[in-house]
PDB file of N, CA and C in Angstrom:
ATOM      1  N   UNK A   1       0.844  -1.173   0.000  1.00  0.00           N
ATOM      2  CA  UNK A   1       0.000   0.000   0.000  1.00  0.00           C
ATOM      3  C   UNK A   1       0.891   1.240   0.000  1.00  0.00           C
ATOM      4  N   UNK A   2       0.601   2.355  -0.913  1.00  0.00           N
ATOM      5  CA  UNK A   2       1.740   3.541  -0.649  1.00  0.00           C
ATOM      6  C   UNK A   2      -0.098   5.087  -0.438  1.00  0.00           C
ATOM      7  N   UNK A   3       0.732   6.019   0.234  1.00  0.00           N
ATOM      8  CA  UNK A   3      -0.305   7.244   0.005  1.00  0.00           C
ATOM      9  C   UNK A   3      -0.196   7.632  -1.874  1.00  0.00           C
ATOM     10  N   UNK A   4      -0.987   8.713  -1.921  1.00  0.00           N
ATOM     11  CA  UNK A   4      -0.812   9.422  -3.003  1.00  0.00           C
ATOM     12  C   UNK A   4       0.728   9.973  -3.787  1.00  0.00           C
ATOM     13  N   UNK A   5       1.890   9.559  -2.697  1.00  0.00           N
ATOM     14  CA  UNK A   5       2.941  10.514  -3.156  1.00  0.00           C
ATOM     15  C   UNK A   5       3.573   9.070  -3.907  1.00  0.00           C
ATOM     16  N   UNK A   6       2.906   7.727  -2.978  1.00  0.00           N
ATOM     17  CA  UNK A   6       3.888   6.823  -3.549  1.00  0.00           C
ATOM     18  C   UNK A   6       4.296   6.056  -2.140  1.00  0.00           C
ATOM     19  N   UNK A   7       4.544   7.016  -1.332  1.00  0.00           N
ATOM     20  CA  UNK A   7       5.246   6.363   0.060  1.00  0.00           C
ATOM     21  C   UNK A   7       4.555   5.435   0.613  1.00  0.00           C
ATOM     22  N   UNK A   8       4.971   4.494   1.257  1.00  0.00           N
ATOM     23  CA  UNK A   8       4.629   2.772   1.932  1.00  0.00           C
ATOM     24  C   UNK A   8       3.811   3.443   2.657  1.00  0.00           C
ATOM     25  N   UNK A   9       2.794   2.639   3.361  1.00  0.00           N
ATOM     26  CA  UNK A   9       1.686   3.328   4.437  1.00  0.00           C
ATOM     27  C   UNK A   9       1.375   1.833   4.984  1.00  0.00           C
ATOM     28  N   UNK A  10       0.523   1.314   6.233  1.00  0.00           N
ATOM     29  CA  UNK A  10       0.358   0.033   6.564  1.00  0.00           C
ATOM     30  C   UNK A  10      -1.089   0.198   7.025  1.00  0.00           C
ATOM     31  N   UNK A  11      -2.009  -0.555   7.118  1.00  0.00           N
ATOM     32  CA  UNK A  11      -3.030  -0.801   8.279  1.00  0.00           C
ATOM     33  C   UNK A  11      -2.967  -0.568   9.965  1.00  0.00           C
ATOM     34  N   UNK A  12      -3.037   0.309  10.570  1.00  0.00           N
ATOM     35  CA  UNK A  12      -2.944   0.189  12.449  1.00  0.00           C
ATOM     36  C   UNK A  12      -4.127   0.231  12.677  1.00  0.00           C
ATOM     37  N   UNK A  13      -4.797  -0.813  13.836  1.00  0.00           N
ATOM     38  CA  UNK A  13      -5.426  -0.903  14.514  1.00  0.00           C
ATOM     39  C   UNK A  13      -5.491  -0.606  16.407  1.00  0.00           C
ATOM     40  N   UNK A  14      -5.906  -0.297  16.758  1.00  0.00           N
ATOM     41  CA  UNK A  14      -5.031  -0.465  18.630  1.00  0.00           C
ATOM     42  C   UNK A  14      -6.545  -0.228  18.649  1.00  0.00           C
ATOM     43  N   UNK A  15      -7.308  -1.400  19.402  1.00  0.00           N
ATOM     44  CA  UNK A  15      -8.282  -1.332  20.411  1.00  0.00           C
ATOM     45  C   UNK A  15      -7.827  -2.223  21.377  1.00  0.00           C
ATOM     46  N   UNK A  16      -9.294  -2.034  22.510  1.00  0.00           N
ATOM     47  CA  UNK A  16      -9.182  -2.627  24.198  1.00  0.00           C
ATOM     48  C   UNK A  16     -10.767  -3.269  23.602  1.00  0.00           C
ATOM     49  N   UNK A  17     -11.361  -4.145  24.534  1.00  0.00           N
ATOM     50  CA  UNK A  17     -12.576  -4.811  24.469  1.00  0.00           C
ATOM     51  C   UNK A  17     -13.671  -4.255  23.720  1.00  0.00           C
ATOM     52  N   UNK A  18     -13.496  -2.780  24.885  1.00  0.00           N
ATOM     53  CA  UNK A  18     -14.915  -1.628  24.978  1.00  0.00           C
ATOM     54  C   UNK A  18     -14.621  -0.440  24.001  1.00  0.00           C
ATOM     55  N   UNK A  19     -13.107  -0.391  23.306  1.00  0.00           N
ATOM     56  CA  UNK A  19     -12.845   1.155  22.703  1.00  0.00           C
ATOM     57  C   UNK A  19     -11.989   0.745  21.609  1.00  0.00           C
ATOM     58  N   UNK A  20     -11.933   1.574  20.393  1.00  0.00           N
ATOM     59  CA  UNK A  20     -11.038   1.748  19.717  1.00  0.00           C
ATOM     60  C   UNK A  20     -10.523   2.966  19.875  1.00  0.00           C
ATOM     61  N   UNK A  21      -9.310   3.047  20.021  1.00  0.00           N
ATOM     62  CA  UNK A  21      -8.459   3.760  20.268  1.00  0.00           C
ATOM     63  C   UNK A  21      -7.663   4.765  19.115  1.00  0.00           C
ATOM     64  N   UNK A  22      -7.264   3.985  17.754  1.00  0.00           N
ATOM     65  CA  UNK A  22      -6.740   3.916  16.421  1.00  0.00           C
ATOM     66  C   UNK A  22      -7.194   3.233  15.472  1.00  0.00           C
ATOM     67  N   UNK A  23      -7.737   3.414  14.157  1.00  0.00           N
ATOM     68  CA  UNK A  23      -7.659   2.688  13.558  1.00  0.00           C
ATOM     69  C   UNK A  23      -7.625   3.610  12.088  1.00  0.00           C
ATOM     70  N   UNK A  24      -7.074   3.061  10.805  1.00  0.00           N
ATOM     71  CA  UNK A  24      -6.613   3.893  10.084  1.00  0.00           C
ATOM     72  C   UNK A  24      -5.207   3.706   9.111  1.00  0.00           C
ATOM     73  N   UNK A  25      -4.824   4.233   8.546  1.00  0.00           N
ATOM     74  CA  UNK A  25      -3.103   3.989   7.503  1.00  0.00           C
ATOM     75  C   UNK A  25      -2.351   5.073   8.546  1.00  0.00           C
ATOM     76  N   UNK A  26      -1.003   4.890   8.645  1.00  0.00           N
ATOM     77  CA  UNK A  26      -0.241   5.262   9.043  1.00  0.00           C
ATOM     78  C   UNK A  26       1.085   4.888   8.562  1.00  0.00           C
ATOM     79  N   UNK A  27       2.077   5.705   8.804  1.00  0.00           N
ATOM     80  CA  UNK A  27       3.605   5.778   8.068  1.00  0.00           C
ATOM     81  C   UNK A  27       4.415   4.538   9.105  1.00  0.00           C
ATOM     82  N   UNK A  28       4.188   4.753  10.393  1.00  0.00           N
ATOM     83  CA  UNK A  28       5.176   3.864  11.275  1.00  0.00           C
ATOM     84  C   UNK A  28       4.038   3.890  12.768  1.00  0.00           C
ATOM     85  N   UNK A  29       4.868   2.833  13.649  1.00  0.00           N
ATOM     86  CA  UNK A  29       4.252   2.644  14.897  1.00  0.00           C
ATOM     87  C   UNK A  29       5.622   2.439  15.701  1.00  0.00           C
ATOM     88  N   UNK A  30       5.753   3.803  17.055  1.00  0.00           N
ATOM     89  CA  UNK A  30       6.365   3.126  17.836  1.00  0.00           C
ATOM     90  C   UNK A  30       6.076   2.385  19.355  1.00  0.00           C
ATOM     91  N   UNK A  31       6.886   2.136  19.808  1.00  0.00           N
ATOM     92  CA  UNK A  31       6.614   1.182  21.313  1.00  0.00           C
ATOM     93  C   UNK A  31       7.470   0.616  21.892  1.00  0.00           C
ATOM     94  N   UNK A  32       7.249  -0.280  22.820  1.00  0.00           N
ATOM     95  CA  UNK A  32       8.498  -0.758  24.164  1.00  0.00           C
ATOM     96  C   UNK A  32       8.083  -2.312  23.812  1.00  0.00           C
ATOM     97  N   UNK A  33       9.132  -3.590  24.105  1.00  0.00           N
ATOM     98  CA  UNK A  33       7.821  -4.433  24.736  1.00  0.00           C
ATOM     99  C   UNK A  33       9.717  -4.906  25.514  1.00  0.00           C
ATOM    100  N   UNK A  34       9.755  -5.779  25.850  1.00  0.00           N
ATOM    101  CA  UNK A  34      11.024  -6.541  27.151  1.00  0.00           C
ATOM    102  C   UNK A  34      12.200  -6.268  26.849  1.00  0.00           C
ATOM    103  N   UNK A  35      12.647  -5.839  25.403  1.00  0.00           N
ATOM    104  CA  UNK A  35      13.772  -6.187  24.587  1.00  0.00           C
ATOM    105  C   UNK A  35      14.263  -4.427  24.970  1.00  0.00           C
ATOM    106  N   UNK A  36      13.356  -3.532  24.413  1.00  0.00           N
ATOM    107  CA  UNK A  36      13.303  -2.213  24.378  1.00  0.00           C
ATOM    108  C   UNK A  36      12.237  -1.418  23.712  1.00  0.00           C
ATOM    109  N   UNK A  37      12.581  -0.448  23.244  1.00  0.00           N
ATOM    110  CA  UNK A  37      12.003   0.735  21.983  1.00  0.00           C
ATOM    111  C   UNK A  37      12.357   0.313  20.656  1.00  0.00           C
ATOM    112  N   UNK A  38      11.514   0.160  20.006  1.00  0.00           N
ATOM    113  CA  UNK A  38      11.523  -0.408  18.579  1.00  0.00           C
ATOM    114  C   UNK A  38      10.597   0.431  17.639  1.00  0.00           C
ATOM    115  N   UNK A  39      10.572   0.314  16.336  1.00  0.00           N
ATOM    116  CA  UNK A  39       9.763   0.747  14.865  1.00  0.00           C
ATOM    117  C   UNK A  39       9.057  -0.046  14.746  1.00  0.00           C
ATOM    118  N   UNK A  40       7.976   0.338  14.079  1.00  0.00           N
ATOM    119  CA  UNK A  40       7.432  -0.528  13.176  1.00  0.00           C
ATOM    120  C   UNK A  40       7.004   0.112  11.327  1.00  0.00           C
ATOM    121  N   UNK A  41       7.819  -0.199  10.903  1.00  0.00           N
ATOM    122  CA  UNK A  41       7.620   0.015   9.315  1.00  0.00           C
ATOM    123  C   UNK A  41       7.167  -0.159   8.231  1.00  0.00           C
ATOM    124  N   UNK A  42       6.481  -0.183   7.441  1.00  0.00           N
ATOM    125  CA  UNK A  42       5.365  -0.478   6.078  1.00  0.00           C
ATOM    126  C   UNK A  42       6.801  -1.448   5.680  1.00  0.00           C
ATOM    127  N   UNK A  43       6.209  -2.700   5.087  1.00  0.00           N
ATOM    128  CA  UNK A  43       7.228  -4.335   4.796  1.00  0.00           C
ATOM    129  C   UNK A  43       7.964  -4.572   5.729  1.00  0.00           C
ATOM    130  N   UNK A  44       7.465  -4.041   6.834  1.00  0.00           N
ATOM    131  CA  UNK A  44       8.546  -5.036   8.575  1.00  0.00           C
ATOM    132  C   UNK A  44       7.560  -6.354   7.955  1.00  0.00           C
ATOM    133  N   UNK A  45       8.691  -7.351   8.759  1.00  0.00           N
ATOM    134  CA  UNK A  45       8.310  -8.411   8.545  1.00  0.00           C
ATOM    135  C   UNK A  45       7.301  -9.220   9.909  1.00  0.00           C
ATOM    136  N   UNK A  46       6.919 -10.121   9.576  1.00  0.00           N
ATOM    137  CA  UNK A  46       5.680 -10.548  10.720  1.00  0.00           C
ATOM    138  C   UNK A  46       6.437 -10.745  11.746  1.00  0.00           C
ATOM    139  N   UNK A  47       5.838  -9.604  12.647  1.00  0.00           N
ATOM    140  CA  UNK A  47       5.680 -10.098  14.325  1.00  0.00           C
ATOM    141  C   UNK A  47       5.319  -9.933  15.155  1.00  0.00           C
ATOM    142  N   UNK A  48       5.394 -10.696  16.454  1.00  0.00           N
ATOM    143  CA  UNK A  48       4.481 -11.036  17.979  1.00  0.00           C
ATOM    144  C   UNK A  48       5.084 -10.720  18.630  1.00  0.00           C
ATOM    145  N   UNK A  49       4.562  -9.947  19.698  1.00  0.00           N
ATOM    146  CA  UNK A  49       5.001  -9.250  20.859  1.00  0.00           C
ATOM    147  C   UNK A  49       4.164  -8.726  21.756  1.00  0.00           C
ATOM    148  N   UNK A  50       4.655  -9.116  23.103  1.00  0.00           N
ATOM    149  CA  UNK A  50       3.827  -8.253  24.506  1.00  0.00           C
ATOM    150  C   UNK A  50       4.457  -6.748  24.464  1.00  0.00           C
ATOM    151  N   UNK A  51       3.730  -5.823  24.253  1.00  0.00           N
ATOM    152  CA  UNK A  51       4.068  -4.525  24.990  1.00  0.00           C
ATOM    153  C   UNK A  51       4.438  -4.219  26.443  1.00  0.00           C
ATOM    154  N   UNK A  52       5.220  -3.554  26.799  1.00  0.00           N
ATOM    155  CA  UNK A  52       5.235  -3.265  28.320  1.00  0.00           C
ATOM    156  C   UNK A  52       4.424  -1.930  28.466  1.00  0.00           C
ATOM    157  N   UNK A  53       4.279  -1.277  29.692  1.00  0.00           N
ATOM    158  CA  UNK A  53       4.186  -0.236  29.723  1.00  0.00           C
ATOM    159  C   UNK A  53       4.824   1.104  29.022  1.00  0.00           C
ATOM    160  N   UNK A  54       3.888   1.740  28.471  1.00  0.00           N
ATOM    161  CA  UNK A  54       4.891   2.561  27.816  1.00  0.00           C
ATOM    162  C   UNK A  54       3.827   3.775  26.580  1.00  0.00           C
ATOM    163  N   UNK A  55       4.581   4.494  25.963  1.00  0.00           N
ATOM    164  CA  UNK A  55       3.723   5.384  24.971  1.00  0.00           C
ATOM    165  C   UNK A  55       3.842   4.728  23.669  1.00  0.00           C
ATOM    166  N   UNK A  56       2.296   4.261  23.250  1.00  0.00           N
ATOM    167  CA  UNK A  56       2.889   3.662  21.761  1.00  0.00           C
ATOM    168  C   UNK A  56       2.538   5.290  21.044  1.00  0.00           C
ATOM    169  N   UNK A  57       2.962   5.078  19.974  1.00  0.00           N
ATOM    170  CA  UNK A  57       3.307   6.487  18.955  1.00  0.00           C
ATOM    171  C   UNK A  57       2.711   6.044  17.970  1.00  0.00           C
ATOM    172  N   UNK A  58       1.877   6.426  17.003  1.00  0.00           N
ATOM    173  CA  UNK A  58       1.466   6.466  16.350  1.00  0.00           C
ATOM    174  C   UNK A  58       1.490   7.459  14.878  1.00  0.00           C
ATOM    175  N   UNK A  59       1.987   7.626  13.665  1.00  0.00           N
ATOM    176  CA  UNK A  59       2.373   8.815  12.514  1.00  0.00           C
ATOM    177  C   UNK A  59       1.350   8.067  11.730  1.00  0.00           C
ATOM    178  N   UNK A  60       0.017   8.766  11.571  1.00  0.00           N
ATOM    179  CA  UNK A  60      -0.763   8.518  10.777  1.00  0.00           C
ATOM    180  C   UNK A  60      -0.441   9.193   9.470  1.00  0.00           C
ATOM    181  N   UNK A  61      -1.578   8.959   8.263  1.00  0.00           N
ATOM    182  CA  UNK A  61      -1.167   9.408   7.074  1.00  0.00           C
ATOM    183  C   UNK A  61      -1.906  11.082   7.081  1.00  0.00           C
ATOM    184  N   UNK A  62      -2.754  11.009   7.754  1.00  0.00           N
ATOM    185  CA  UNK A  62      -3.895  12.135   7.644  1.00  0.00           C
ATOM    186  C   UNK A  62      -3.950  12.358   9.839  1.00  0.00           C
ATOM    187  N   UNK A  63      -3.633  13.463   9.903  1.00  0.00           N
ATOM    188  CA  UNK A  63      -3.806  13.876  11.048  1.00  0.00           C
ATOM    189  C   UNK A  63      -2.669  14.614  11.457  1.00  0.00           C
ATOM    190  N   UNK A  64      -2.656  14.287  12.911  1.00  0.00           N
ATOM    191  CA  UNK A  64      -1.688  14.531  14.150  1.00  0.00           C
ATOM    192  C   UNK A  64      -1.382  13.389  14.718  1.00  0.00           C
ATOM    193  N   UNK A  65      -0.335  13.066  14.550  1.00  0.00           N
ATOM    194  CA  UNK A  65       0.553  11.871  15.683  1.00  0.00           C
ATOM    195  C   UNK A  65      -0.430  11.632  16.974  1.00  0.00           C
ATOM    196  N   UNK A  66      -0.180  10.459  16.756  1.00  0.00           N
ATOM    197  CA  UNK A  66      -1.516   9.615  18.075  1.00  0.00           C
ATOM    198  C   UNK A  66      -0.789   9.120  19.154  1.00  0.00           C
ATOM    199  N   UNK A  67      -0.673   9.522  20.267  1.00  0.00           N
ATOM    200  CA  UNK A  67       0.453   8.839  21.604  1.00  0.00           C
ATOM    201  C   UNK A  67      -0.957   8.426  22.581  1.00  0.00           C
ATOM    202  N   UNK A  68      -0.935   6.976  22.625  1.00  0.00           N
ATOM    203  CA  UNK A  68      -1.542   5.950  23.051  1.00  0.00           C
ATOM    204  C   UNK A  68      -1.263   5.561  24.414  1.00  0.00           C
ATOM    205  N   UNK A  69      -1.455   5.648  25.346  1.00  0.00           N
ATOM    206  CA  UNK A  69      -0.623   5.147  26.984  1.00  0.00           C
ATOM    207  C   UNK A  69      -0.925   3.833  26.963  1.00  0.00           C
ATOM    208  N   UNK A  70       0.057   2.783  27.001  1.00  0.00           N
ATOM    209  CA  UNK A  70      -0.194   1.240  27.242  1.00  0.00           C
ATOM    210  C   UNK A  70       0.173   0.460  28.745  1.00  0.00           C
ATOM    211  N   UNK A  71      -0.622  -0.295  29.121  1.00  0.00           N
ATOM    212  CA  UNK A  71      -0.566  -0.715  30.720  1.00  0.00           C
ATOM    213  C   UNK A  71       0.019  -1.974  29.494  1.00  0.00           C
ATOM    214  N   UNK A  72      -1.144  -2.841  29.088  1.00  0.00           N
ATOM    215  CA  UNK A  72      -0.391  -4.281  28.937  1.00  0.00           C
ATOM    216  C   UNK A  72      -0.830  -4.454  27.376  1.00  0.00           C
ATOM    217  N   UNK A  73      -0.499  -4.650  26.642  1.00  0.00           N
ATOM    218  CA  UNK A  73      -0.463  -5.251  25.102  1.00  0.00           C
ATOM    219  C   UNK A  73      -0.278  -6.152  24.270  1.00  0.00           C
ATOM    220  N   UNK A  74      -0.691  -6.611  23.472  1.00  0.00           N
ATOM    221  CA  UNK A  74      -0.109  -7.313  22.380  1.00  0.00           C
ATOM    222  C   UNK A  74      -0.340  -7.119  21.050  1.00  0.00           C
ATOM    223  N   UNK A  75       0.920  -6.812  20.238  1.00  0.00           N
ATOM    224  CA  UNK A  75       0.918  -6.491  18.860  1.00  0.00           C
ATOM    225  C   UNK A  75       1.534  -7.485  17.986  1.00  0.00           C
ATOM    226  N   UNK A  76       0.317  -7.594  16.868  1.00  0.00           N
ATOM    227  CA  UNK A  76       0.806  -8.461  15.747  1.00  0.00           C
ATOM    228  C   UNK A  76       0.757  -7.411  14.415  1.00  0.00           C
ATOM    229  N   UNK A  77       1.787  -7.848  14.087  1.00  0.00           N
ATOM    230  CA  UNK A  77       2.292  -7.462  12.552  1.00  0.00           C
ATOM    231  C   UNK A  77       2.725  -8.323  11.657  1.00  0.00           C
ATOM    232  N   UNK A  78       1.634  -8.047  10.305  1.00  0.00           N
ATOM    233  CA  UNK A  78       1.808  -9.341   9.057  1.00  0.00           C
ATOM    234  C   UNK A  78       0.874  -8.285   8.131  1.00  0.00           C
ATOM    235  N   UNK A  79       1.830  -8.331   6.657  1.00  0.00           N
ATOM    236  CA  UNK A  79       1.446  -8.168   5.640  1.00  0.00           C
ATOM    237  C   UNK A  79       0.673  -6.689   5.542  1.00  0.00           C
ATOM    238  N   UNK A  80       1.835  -5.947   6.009  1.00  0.00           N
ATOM    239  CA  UNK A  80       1.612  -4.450   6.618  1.00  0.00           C
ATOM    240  C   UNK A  80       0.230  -3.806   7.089  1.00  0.00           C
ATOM    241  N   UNK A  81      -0.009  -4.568   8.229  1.00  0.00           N
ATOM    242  CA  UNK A  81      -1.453  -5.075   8.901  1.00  0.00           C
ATOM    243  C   UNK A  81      -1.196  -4.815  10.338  1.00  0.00           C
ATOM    244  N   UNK A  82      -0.549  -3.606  11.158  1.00  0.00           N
ATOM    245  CA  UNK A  82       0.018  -3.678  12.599  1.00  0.00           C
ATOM    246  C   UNK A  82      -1.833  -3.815  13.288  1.00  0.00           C
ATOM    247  N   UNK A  83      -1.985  -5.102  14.584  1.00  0.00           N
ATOM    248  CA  UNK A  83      -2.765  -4.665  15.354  1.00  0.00           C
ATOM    249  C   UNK A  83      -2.172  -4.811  16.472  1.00  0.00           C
ATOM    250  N   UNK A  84      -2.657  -3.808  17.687  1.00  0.00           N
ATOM    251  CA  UNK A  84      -2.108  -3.929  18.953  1.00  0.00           C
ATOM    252  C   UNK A  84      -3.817  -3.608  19.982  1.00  0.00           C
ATOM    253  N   UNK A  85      -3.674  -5.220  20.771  1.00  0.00           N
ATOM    254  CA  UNK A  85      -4.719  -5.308  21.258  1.00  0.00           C
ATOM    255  C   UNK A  85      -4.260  -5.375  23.245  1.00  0.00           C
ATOM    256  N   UNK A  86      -5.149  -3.958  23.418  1.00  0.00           N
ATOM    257  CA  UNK A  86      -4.459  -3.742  25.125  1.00  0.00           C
ATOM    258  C   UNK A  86      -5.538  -4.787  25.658  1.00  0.00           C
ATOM    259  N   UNK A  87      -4.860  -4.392  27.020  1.00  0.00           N
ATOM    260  CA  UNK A  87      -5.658  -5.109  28.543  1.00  0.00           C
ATOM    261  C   UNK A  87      -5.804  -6.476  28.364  1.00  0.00           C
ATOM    262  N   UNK A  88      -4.666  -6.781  27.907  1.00  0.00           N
ATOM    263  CA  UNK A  88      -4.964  -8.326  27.678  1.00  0.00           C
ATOM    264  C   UNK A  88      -4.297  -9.112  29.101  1.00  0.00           C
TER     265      UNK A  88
END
């Protein structure tokens, strides 16, 4: 998937049970999970991970940057498809 200019863009999702939080194209996603602070990039390759506490970041295509507060998480990424599902 690219925007209008051409540039890569991905799917983000971030809901909890009761809320969506994000959902929408965006350029990148950042976050924490045990290891550290990491990216997430349009063709990262698939992966699973617990979030820790922490600010996920969000660079949508259309808006203002989305900073998300996370207690507990889990994000999957496949086929430039990021979801990150809290309070798990």
């Amino acid at each position: 998937m690219t925007d209008e200019h051409g540039k890569p863009i991905m799917a983000v999702k971030v809901y909890a049970p009761f809320q969506v939080y994000f959902e929408g194209e965006a350029y990148s996603v950042s976050a924490v999970n045990g290891t550290g602070p990491f990216d997430i990039l349009p063709r990262h390759h698939n992966f699973l991970c617990m979030l820790v506490p922490c600010q996920l970041v969000v660079e949508p295509v259309s808006g203002n940057q989305k900073t998300i507060k996370i207690h507990r998480a889990l994000m999957h990424v496949r086929a430039d498809e990021v979801v990150v599902f809290m309070d798990v």
